[in-house]
Protein backbone atom coordinates (compact mmCIF):
# COMPACT_ATOMS: atom_id res chain seq x y z
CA UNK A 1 1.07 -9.88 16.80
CA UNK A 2 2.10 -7.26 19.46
CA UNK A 3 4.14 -9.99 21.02
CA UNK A 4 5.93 -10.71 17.68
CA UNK A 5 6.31 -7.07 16.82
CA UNK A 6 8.04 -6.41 20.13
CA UNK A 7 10.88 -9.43 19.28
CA UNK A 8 11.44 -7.87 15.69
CA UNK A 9 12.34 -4.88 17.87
CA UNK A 10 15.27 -6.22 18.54
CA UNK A 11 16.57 -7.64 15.25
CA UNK A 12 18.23 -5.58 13.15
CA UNK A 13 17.30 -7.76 10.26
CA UNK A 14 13.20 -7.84 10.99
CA UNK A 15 10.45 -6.64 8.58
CA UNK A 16 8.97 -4.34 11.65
CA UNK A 17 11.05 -1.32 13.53
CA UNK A 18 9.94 1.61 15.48
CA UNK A 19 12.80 4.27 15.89
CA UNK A 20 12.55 5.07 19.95
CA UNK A 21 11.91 9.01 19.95
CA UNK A 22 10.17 11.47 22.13
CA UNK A 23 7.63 12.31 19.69
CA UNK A 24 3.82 13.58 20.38
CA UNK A 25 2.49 12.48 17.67
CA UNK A 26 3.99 9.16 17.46
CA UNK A 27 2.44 8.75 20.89
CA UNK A 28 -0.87 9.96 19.62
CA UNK A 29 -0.18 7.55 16.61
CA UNK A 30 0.53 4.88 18.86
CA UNK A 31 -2.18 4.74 21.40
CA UNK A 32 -4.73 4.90 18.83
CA UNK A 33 -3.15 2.69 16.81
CA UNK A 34 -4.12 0.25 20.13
CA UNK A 35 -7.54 1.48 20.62
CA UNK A 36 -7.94 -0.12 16.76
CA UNK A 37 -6.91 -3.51 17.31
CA UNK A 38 -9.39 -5.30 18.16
CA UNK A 39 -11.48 -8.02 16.64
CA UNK A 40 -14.60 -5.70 16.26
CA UNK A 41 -12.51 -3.00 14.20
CA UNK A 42 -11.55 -5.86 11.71
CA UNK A 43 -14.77 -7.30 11.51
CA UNK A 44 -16.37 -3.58 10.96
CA UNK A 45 -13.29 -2.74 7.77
CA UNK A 46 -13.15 -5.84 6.20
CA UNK A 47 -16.71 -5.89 4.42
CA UNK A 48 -15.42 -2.44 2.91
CA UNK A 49 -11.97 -2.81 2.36
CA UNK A 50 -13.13 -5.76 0.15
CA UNK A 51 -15.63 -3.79 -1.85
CA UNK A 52 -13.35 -0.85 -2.69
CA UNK A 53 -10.88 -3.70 -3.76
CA UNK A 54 -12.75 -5.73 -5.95
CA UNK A 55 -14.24 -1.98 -7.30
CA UNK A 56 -10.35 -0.97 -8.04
CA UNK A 57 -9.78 -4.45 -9.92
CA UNK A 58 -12.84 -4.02 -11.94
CA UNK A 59 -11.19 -0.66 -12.82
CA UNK A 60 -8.12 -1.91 -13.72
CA UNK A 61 -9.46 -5.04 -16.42
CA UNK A 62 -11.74 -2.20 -17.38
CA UNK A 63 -8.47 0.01 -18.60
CA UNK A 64 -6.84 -2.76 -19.58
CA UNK A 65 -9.75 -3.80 -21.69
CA UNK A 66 -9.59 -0.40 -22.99
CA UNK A 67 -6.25 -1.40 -24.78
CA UNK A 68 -3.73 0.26 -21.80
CA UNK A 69 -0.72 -1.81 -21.54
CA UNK A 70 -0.36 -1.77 -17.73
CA UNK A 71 1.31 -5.12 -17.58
CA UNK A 72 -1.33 -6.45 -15.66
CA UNK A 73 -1.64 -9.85 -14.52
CA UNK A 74 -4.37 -11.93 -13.16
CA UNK A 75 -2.84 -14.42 -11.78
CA UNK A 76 -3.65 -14.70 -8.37
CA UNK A 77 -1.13 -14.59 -5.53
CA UNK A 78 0.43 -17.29 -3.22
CA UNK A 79 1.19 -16.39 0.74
CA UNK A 80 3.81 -19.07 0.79
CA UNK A 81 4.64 -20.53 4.62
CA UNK A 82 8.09 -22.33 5.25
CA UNK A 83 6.68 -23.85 8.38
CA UNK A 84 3.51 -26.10 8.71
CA UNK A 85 2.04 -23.52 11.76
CA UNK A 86 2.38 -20.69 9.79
CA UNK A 87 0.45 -22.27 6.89
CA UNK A 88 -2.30 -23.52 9.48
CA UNK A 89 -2.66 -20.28 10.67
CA UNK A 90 -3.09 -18.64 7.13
CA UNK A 91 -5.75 -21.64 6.74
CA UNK A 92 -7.66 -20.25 9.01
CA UNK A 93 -7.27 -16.65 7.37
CA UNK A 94 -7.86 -18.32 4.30
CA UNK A 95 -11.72 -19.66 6.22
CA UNK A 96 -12.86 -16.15 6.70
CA UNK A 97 -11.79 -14.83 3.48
CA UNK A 98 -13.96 -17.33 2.21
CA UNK A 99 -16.71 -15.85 4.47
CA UNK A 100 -16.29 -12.69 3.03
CA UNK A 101 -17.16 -14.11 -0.48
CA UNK A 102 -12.88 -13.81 -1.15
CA UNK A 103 -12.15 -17.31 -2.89
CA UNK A 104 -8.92 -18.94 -1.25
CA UNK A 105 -7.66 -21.93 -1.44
CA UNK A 106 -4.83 -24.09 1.07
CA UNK A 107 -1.90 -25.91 -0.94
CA UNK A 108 0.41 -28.10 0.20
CA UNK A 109 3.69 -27.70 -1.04
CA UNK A 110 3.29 -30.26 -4.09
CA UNK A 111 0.23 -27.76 -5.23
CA UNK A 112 1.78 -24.93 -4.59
CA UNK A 113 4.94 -26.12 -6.85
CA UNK A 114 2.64 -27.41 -9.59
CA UNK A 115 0.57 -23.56 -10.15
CA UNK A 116 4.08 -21.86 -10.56
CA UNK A 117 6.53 -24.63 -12.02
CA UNK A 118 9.23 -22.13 -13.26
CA UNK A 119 10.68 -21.32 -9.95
CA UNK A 120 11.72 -23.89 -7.38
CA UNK A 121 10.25 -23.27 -3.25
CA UNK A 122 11.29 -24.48 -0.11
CA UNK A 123 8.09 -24.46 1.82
CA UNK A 124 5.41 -25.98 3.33
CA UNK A 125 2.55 -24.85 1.09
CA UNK A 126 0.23 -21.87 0.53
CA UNK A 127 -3.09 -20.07 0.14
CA UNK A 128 -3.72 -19.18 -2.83
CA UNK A 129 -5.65 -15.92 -3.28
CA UNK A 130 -7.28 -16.26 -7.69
CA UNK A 131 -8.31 -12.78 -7.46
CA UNK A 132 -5.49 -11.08 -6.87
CA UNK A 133 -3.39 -9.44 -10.01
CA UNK A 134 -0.36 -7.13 -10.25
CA UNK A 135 0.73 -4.26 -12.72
CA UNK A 136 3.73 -2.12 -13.82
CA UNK A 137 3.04 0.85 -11.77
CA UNK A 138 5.53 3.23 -14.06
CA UNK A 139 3.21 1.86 -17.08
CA UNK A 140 -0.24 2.38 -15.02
CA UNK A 141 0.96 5.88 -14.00
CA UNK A 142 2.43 6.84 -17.74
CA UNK A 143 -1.10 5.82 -18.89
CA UNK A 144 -2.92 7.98 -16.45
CA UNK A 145 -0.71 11.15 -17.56
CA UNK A 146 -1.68 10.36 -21.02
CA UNK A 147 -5.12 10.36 -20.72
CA UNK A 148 -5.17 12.79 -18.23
CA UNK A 149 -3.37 15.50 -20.55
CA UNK A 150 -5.38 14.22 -23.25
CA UNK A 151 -8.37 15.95 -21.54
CA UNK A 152 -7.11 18.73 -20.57
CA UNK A 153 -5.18 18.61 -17.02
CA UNK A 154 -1.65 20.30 -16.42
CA UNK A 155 1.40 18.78 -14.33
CA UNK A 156 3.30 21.07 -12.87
CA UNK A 157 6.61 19.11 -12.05
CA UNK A 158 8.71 19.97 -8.95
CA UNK A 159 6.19 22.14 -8.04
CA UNK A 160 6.68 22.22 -4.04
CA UNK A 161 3.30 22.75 -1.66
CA UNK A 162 3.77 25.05 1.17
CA UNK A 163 0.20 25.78 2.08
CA UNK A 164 -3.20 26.85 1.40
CA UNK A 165 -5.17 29.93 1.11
CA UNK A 166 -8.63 30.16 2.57
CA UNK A 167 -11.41 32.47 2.19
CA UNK A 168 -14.44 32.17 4.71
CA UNK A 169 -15.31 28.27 4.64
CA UNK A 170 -13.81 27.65 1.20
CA UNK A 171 -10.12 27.08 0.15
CA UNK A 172 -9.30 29.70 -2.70
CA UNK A 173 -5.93 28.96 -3.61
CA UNK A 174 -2.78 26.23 -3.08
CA UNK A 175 0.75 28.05 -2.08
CA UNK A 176 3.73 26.43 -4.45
CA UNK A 177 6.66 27.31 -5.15
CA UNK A 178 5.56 28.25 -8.67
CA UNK A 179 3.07 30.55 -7.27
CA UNK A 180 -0.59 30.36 -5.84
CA UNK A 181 -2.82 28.39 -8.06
CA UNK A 182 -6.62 29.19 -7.80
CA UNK A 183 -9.50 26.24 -8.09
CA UNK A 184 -12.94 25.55 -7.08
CA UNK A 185 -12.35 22.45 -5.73
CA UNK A 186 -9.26 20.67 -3.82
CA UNK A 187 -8.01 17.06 -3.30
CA UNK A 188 -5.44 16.65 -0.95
CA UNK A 189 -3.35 13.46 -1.42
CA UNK A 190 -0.02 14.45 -0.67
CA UNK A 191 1.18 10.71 1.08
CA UNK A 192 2.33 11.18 4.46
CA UNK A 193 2.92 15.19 3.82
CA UNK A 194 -0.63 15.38 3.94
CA UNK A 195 -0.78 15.95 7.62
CA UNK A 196 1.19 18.82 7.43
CA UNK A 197 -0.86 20.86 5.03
CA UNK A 198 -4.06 20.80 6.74
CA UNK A 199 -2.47 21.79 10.21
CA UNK A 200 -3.14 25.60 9.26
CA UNK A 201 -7.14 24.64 8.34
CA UNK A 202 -7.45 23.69 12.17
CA UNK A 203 -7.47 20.16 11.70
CA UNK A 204 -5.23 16.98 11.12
CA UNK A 205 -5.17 13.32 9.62
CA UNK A 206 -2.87 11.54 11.82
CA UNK A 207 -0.32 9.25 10.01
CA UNK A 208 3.17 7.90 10.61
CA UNK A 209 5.05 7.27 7.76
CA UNK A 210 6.07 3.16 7.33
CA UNK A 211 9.19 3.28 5.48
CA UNK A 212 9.73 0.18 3.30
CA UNK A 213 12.34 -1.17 1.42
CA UNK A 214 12.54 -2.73 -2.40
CA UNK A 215 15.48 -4.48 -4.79
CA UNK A 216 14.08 -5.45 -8.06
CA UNK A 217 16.35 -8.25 -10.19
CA UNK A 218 16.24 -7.39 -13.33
CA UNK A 219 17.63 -11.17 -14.85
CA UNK A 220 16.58 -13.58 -12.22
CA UNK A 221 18.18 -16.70 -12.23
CA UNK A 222 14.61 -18.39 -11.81
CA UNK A 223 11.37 -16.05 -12.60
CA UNK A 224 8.19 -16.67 -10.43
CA UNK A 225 4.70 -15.97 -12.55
CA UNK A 226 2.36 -15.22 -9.45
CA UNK A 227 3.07 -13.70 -7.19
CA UNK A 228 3.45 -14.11 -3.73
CA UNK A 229 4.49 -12.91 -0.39
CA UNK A 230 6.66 -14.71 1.83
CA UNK A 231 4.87 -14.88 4.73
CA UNK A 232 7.24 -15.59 7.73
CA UNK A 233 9.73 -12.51 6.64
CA UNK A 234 6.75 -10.19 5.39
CA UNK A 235 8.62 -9.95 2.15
CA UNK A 236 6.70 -9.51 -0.86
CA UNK A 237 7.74 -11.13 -4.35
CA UNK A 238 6.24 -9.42 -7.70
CA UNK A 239 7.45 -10.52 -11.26
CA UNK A 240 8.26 -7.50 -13.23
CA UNK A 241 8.20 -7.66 -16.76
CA UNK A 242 11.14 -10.28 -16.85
CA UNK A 243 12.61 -9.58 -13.73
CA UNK A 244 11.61 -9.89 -9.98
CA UNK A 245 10.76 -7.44 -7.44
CA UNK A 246 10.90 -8.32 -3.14
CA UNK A 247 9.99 -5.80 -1.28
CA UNK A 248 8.95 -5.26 2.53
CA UNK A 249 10.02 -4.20 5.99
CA UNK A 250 8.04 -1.73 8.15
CA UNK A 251 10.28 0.69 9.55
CA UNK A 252 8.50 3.78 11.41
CA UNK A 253 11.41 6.20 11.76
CA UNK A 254 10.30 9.58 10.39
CA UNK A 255 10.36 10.85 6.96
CA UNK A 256 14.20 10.46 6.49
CA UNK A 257 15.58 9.31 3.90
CA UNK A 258 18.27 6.95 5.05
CA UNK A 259 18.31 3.49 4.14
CA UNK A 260 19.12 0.71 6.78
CA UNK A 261 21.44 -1.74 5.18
CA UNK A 262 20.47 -4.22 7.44
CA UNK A 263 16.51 -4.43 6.66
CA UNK A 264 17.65 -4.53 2.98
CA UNK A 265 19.73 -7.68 3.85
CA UNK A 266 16.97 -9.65 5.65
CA UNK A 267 14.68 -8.80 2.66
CA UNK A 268 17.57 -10.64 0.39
CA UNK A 269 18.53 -13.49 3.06
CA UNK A 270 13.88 -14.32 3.10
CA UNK A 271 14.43 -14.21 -1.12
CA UNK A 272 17.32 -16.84 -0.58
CA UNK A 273 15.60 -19.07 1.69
CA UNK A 274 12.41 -19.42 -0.19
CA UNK A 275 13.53 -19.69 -3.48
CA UNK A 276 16.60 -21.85 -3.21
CA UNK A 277 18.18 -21.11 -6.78
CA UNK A 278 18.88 -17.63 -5.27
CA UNK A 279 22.11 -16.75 -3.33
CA UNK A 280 23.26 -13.19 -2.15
CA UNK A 281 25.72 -12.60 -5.05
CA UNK A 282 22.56 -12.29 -7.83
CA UNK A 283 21.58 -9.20 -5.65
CA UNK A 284 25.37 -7.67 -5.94
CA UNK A 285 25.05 -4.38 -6.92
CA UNK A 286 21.34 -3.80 -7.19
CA UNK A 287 20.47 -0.35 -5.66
CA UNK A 288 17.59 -0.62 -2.96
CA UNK A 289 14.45 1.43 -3.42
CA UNK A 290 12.83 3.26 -0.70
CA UNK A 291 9.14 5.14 -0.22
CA UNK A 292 7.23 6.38 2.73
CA UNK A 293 4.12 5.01 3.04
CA UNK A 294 1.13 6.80 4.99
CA UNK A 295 0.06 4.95 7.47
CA UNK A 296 -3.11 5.73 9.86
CA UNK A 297 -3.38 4.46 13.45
CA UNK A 298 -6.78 2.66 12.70
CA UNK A 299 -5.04 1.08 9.13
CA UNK A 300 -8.14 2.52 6.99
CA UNK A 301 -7.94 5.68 4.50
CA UNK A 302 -8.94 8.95 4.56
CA UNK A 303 -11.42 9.39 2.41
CA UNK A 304 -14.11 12.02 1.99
CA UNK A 305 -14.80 15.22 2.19
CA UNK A 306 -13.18 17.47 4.93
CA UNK A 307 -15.42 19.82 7.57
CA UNK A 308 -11.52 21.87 7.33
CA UNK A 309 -13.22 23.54 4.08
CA UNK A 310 -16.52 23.43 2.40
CA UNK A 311 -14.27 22.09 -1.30
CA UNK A 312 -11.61 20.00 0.02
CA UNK A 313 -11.83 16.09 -0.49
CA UNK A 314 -9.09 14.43 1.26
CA UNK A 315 -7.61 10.98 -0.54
CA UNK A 316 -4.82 9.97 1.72
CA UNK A 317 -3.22 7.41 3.92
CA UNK A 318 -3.39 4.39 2.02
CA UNK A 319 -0.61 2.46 3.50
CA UNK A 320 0.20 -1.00 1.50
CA UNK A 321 -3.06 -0.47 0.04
CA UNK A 322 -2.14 2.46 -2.34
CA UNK A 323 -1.70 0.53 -5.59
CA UNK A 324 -4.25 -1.74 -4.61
CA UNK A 325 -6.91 1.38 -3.90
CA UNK A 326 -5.80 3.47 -6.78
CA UNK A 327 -8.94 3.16 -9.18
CA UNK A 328 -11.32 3.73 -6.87
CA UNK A 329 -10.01 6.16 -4.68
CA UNK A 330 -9.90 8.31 -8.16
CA UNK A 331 -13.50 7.28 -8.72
CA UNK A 332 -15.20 8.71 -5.46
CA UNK A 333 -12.69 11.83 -5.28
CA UNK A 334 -14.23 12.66 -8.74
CA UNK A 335 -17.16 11.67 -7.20
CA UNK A 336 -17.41 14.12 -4.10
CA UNK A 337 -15.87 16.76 -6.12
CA UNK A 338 -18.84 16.45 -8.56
CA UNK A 339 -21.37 16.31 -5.41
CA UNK A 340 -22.62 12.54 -6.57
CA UNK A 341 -23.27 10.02 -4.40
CA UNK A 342 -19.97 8.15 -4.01
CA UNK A 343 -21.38 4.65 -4.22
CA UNK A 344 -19.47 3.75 -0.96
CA UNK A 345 -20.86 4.33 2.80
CA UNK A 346 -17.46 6.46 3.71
CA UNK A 347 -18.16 6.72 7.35
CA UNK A 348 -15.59 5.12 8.73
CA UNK A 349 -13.30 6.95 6.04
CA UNK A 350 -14.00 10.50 7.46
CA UNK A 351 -10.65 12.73 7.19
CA UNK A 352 -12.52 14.20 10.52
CA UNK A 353 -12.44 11.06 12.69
CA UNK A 354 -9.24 12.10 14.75
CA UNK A 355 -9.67 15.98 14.10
């Protein structure tokens, strides 16, 4: 993989990019992000990251159950392979999600065509992941400031964060730019500003931010039901309502806001090539999207409660897994807030492990 991310360097047109600076922290970032790549490290986060996922699913049929139109789906997602390596090597991912209790199962491409007949793929087959689901996140999120407001809580929109105020070994007040607001208790999940904040408490949760790209068609000339990511161009494919979304690339370049027009293009040119009934011209004029997601060097959250102050509960640097870690990350903030137990062993969560 550090072979592989070292060509995608070079191509303007890759789903990977580091922007060459003289930066401290990216160094920091960087050498620890080494120090976690190992075999051990996996084996040690996988048994968790699969119980706070199955956890956040459970959340989401339970809201859903609860008569929330989220738009979500539960039908399972495909890695699709062009080439019969790359679908050998997923086989073998596909072995130890099994392990894990994770049910997975390898297609060939005749499979693969038959569980999603309405769109046409030019591959070599698939594993197919059952458990997996997707959602509208604009419905999810309307849903949560419904109920939210409905018991009680206040958004206060466009309200920047410049700091905090701290008293002794408790946090008093947040600085905004609609004044100080007091609490008893803070969670700090600011994305990849979150870093930032806590400098003045003395301490830090080292992330880099992984810029990534989307272009959602809204009338696709084919529509997939599952969905899938493309696993040779890292591109990933969600139906939307009755369009299609393909998303990807990770570009760590800073927080800036400027969009590579190349990275869009080999997100569009991996769309084309998998799904055949697509050409470049049904992506004329579609505005990419863009977000920052917060990435840690050792690819796990932070999660927990923070030795910075005696009432701060950090909920941050979720990378990919944001969405997908939603639920539950709600669940034990509420939970350490409340002083319960959080029903998770958080240890290798800490917000203090590279303080």
């Amino acid at each position: 993989m550090v072979a592989l991310g070292l060509k995608w360097m070079w191509n303007p047109e890759s789903p990977f990019y580091i922007k060459p600076r003289l930066d401290l922290d990216l160094i920091r970032w960087g050498f620890r992000f080494m120090m976690s790549a190992t075999k051990e490290h996996v084996e040690r986060a996988a048994p968790l990251l699969r119980d706070l996922n199955f956890a956040s699913r459970r959340a989401y049929l339970e809201l859903a159950g609860e008569g929330e139109d989220i738009g979500l789906v539960t039908k399972g997602l495909l890695m699709l392979c062009k080439q019969a390596k790359t679908l050998e090597e997923e086989a073998h991912v596909a072995v130890r999600a099994r392990e894990l209790g994770i049910p997975a199962e390898v297609l060939d491409a005749a499979a693969t065509a038959a569980l999603d007949p309405g769109i046409g793929m030019a591959v070599a087959g698939a594993v197919y992941f059952p458990e997996d689901c997707h959602l509208r996140p604009e419905r999810y999120l309307a849903a949560l400031q419904r109920r939210a407001e409905s018991r009680g809580a206040t958004f206060l929109w466009s309200a920047e964060v410049s700091g905090m105020r701290r008293e002794g070994a408790a946090l008093r007040a947040v600085k905004t730019s609609v004044g100080e607001i007091e609490g008893d208790a803070f969670v700090l999940c600011g994305g990849i500003w979150s870093d930032d904040l806590v400098k003045e408490l003395g301490t830090r949760v080292p992330m880099q931010a992984g810029k990534g790209y989307s272009v959602t068609v809204s009338e696709p000339v084919e529509r997939a039901e599952l969905c899938s990511i493309l696993t040779e161009a890292r591109v990933a494919v969600t139906p939307m309502g009755g369009g299609m979304r393909f998303g990807g690339t990770m570009e760590i370049s800073g927080t800036s806001s400027k969009i590579s027009p190349r990275r869009v293009e080999g997100i569009i040119r991996a769309a084309c090539e998998y799904f055949p009934a697509f050409e470049r011209r049904h992506f004329d004029g579609i505005p990419p999207w863009h977000g920052l997601r917060p990435c840690s060097p050792d690819g796990l959250p932070y999660l927990g409660n923070s030795g910075a102050a005696s009432n701060l509960t950090v909920a941050t640097g979720h990378a990919m897994m944001g969405l997908s870690l939603a639920p539950v990350t709600g669940a034990i903030a509420a939970r350490l807030v409340d002083d319960e137990d959080p029903g998770f062993e958080l240890g290798m969560l800490s917000p203090d492990r590279f303080a």
